[in-house]
Every structure is written in structure tokens, then in C-alpha cells.
N, C-alpha and C. Protein backbone atom coordinates (compact mmCIF):
# COMPACT_ATOMS: atom_id res chain seq x y z
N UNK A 1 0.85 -1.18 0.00
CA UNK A 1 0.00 0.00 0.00
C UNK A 1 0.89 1.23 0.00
N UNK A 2 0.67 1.96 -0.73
CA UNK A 2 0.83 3.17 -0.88
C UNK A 2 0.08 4.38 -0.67
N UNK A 3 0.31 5.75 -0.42
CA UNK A 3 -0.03 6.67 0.01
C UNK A 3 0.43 7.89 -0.63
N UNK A 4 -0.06 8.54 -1.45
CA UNK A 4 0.53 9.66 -1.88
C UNK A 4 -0.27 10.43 -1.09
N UNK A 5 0.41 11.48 -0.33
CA UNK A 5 0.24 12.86 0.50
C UNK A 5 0.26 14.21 -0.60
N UNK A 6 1.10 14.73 -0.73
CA UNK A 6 1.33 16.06 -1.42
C UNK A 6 3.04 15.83 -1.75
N UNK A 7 2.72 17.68 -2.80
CA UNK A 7 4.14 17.57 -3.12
C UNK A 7 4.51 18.88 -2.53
N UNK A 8 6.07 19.34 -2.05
CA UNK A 8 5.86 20.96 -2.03
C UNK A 8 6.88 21.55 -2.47
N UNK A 9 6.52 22.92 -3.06
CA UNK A 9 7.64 23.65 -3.92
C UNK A 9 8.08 22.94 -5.20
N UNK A 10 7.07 22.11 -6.00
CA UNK A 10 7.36 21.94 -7.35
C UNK A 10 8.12 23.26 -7.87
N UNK A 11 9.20 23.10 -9.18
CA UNK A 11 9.47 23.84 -10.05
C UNK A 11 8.91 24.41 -11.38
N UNK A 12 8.51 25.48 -11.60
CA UNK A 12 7.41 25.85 -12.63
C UNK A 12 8.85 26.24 -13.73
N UNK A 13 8.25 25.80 -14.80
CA UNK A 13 8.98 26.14 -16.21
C UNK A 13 7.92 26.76 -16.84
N UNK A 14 8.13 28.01 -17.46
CA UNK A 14 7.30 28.48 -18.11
C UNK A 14 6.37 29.74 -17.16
N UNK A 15 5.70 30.38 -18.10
CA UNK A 15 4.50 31.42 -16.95
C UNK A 15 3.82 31.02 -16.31
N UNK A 16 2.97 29.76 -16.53
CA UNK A 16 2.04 28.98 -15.85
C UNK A 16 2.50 28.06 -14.95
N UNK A 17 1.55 28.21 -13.63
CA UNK A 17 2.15 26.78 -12.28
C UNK A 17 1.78 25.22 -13.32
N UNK A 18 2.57 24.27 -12.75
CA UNK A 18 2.70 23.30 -13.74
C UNK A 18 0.67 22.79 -13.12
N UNK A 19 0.02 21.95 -14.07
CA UNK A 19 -0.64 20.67 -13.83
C UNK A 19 -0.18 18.96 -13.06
N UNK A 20 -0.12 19.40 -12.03
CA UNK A 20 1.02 17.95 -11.62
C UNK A 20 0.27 17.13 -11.50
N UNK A 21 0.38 15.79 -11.58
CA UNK A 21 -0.05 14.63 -11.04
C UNK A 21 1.37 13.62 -10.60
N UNK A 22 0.84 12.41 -9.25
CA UNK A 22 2.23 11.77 -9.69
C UNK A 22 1.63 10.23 -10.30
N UNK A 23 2.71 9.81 -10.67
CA UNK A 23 2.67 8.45 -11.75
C UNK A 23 3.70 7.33 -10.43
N UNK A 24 2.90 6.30 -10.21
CA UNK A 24 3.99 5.71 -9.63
C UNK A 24 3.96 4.12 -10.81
N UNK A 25 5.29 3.81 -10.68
CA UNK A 25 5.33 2.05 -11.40
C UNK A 25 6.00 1.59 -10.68
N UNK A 26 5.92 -0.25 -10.00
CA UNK A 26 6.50 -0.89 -9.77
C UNK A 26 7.55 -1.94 -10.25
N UNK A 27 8.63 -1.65 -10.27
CA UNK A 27 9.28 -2.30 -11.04
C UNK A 27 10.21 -3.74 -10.35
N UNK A 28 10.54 -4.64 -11.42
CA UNK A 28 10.89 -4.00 -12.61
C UNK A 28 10.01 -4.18 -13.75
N UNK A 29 8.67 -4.53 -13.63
CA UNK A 29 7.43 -4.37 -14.60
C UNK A 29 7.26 -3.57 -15.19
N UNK A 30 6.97 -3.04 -16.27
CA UNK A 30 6.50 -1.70 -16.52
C UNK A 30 4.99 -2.44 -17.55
N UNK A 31 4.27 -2.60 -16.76
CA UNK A 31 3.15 -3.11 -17.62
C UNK A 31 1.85 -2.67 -16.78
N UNK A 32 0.93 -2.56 -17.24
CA UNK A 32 -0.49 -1.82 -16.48
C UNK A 32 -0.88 -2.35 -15.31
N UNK A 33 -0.49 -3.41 -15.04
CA UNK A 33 -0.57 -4.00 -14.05
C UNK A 33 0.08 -3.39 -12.56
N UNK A 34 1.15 -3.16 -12.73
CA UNK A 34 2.22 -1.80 -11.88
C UNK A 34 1.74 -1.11 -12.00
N UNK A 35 1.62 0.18 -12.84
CA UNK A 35 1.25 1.15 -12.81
C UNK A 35 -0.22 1.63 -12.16
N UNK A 36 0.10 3.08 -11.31
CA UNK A 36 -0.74 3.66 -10.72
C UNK A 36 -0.70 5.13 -11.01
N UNK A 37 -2.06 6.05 -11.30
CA UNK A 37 -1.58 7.50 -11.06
C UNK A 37 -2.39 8.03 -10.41
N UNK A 38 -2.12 9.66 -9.42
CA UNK A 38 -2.94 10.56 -8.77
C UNK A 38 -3.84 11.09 -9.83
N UNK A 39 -4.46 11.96 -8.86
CA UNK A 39 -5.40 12.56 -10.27
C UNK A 39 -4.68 14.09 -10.74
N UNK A 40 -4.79 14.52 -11.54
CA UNK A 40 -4.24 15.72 -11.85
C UNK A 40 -4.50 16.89 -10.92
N UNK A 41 -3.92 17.86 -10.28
CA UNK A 41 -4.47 18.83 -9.62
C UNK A 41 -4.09 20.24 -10.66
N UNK A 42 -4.82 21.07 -10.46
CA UNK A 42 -4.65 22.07 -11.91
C UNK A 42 -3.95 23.46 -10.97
N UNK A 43 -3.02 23.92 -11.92
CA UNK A 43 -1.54 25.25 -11.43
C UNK A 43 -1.56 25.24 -10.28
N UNK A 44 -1.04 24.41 -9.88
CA UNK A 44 -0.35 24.53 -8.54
C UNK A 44 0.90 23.80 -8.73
N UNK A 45 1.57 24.87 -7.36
CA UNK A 45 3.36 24.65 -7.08
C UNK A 45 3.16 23.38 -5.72
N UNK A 46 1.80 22.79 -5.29
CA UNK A 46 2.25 22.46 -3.73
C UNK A 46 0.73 21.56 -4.14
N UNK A 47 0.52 20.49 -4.90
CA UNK A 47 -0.51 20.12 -4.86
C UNK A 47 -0.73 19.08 -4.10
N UNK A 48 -2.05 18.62 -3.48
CA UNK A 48 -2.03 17.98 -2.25
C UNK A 48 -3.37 16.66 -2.78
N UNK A 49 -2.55 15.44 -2.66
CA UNK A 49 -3.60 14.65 -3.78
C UNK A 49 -4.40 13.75 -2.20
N UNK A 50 -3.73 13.13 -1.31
CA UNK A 50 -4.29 12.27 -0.28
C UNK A 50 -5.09 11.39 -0.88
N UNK A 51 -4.50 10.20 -1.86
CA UNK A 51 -4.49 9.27 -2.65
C UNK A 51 -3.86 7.67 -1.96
N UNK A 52 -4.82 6.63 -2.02
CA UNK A 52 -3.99 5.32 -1.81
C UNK A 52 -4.01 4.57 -3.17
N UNK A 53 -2.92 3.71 -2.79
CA UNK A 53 -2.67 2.84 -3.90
C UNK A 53 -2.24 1.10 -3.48
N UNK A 54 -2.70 0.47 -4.06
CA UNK A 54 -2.36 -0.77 -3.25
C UNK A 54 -2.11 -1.91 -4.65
N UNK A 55 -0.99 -2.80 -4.33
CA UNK A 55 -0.66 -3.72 -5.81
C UNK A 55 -0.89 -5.12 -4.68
N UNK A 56 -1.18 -5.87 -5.23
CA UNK A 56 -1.46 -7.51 -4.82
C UNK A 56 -0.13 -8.11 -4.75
N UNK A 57 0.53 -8.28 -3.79
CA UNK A 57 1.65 -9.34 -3.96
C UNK A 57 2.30 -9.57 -2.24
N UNK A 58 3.20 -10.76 -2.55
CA UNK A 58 3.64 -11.44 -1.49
C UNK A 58 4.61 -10.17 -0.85
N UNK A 59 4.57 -10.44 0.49
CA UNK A 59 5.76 -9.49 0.55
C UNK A 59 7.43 -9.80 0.39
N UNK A 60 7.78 -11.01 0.39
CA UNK A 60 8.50 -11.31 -0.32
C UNK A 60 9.30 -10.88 -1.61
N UNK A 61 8.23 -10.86 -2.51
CA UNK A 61 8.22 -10.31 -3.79
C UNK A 61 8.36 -8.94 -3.98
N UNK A 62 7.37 -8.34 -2.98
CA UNK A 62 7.66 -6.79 -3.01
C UNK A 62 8.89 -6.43 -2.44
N UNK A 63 9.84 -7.01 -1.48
CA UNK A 63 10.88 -6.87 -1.15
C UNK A 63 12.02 -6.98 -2.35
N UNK A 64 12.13 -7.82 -3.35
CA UNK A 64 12.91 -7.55 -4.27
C UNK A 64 12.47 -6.45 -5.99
N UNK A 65 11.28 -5.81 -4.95
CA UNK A 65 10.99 -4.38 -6.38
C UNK A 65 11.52 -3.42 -5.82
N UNK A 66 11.05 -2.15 -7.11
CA UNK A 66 11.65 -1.17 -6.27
C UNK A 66 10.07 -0.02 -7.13
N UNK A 67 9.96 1.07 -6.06
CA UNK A 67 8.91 1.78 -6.61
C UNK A 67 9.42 2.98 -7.01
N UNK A 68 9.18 3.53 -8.41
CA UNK A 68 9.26 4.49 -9.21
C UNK A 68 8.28 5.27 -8.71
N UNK A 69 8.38 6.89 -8.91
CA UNK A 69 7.67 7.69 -8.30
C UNK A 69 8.18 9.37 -9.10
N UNK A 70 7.25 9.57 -9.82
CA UNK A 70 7.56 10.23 -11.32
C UNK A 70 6.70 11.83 -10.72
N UNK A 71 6.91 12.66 -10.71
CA UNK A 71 5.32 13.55 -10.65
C UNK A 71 6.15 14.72 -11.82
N UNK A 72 4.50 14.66 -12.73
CA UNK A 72 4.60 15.09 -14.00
C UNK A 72 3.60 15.91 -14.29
N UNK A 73 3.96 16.69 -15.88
CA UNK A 73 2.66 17.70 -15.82
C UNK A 73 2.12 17.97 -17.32
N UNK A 74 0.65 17.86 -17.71
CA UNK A 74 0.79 18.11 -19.17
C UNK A 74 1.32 19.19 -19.45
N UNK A 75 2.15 18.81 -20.84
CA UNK A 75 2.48 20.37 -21.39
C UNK A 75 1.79 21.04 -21.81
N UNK A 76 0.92 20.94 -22.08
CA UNK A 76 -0.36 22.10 -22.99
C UNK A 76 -1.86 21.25 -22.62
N UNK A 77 -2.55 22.09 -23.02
CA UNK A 77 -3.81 21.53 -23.13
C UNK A 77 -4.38 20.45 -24.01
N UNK A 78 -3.82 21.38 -25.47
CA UNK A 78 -4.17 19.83 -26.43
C UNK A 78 -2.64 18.73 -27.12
N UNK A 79 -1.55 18.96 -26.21
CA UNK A 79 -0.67 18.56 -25.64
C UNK A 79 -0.51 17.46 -25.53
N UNK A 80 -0.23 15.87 -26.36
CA UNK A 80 0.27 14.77 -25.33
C UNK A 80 1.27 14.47 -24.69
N UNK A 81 2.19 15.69 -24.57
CA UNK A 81 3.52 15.56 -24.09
C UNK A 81 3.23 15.56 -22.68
N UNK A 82 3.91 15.05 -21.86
CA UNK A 82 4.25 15.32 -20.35
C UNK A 82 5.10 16.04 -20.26
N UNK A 83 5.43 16.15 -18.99
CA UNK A 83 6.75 17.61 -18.65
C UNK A 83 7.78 16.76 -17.19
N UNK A 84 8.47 16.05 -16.75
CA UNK A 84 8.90 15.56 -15.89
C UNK A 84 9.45 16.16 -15.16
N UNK A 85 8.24 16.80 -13.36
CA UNK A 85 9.47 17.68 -12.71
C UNK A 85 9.98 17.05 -11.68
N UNK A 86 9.90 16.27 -11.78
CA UNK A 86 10.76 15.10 -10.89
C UNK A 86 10.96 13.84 -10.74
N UNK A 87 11.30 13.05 -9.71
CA UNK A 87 11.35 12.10 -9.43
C UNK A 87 11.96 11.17 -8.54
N UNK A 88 11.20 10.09 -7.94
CA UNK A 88 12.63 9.62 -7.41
C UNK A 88 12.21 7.92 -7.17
N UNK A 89 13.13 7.22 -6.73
CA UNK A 89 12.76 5.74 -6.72
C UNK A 89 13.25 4.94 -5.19
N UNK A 90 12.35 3.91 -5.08
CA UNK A 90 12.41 4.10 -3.44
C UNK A 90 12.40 2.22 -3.64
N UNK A 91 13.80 1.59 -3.09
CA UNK A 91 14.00 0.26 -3.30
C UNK A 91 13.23 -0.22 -1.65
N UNK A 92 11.91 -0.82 -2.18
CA UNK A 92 11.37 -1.58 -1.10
C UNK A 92 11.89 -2.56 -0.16
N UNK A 93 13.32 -3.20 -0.15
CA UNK A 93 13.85 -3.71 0.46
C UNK A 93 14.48 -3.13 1.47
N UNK A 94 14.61 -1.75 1.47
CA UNK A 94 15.18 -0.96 2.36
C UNK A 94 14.41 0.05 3.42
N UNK A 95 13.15 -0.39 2.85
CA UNK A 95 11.96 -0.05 3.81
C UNK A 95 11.31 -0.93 4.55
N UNK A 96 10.56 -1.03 5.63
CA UNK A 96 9.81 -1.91 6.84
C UNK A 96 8.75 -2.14 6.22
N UNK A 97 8.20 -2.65 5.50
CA UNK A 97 7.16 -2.96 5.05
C UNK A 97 5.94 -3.31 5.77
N UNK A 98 6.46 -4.18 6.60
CA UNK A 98 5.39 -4.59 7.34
C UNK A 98 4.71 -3.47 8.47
N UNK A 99 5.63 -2.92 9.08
CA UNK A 99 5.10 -1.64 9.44
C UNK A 99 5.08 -0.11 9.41
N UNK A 100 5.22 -0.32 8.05
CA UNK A 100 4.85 0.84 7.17
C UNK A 100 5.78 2.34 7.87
N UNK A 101 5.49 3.40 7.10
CA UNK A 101 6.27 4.30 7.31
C UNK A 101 6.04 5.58 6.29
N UNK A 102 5.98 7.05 6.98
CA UNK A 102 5.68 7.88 6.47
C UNK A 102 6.72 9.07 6.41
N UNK A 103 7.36 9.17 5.42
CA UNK A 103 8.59 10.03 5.04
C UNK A 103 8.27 10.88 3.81
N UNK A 104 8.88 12.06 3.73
CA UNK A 104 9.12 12.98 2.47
C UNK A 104 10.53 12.68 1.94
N UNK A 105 10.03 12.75 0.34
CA UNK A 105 11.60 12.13 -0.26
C UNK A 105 11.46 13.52 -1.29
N UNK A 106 13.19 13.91 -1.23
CA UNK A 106 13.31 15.39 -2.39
C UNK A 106 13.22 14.37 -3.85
N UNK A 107 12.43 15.38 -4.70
CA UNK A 107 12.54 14.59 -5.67
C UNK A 107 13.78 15.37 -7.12
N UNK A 108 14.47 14.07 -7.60
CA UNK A 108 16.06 14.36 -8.74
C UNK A 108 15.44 14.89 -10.06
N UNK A 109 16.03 15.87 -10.94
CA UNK A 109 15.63 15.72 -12.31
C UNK A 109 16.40 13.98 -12.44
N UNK A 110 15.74 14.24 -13.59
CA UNK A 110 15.70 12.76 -14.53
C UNK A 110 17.23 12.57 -14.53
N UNK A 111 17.93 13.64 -15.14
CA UNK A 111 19.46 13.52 -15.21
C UNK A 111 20.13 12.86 -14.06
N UNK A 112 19.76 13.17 -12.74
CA UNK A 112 20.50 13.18 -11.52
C UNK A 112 20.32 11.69 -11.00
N UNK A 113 21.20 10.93 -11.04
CA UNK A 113 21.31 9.65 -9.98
C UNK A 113 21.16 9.69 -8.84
N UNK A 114 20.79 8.44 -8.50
CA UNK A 114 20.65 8.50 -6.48
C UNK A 114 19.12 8.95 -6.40
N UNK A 115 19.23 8.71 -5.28
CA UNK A 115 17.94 9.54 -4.74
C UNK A 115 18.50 9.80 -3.27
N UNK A 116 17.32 10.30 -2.37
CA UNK A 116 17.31 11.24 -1.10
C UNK A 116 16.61 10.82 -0.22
């Protein structure tokens, strides 16, 4: 189970506050089955989704994934581009799973390795 809370101090490119939503995938799947997204929240720098998400599996199994965690924004209106203002990836083996845990992670451009 998952929990998306909010984001804060997104980076705006452009005149307009971005459209964020976040995208999470479990990997190393990348098939619909993994994949989950928030709902879009419209120009905002600090959007606040209070969203769960939950994937079916052993915990076992979830111990050797790792969860991707993308938050993105359309570029335009009639736009299918996305805009990636962040991200970061969070190896479930290095978290308590069983009793869960509530942390803020900074999120990397795409370029930047590691995470935080």
C-alpha cells in the first residue's frame, strides 16, 4: 500500500504553475498491471492529492521491487507531451514494510542519480 500525500515547492517552467499529477510504477514491470496514477491537480506549485494505492503481492516479492515515483505535468492543453518535474525511486527492500512508514523524499531531475 501506498499513500501519496502532497508535493511541495514543485518547479514551474514556463509562466504557468505546472498541472502535476504523480505516476507511480512498480518495477521492474513496466506493464499496467504496476502502474498507478494521482489525479491531476490544476496550477499549482504544492498540490495535495491524499491518494492510496495498493498492488497484490507477497511481501516477499515486493521486497525484491523497487517503486518508481515520477510527478509530471501536461504540457499544454491539447498537448500529449508530459513535462517531468521530478522524481525519485524508493527500493522496497530498504523499507519496513510490514510496518509501514511515512517520510518525504526530495525529488532528482531525470538527469541526476541516487535519490534522497
Amino acid at each position: 500500500v501506498s499513500i501519496v500525500h502532497s508535493c511541495r515547492a514543485l518547479r514551474q517552467n514556463g509562466r504557468d504553475p505546472p498541472d502535476p499529477y504523480v505516476s507511480l510504477l512498480l518495477l521492474p514491470d513496466k506493464n499496467r498491471g504496476t502502474k498507478r496514477k494521482t489525479s491531476q491537480k490544476k496550477r499549482t506549485l504544492n498540490p495535495e492529492f491524499n491518494e492510496r494505492f495498493e498492488w497484490e503481492l507477497p511481501l516477499d516479492e515486493a521486497l525484491r521491487r523497487k517503486l518508481d515515483i515520477s510527478v509530471k505535468s501536461n504540457s499544454s492543453f491539447m498537448s500529449r507531451e508530459r513535462e517531468l518535474l521530478g522524481k525519485v525511486q524508493l527500493d522496497l527492500a530498504e523499507i519496513d514494510l510490514s510496518q509501514g512508514a511515512a517520510q518525504w523524499y526530495d525529488l532528482m531531475d531525470d538527469k541526476d542519480k541516487g535519490s534522497s
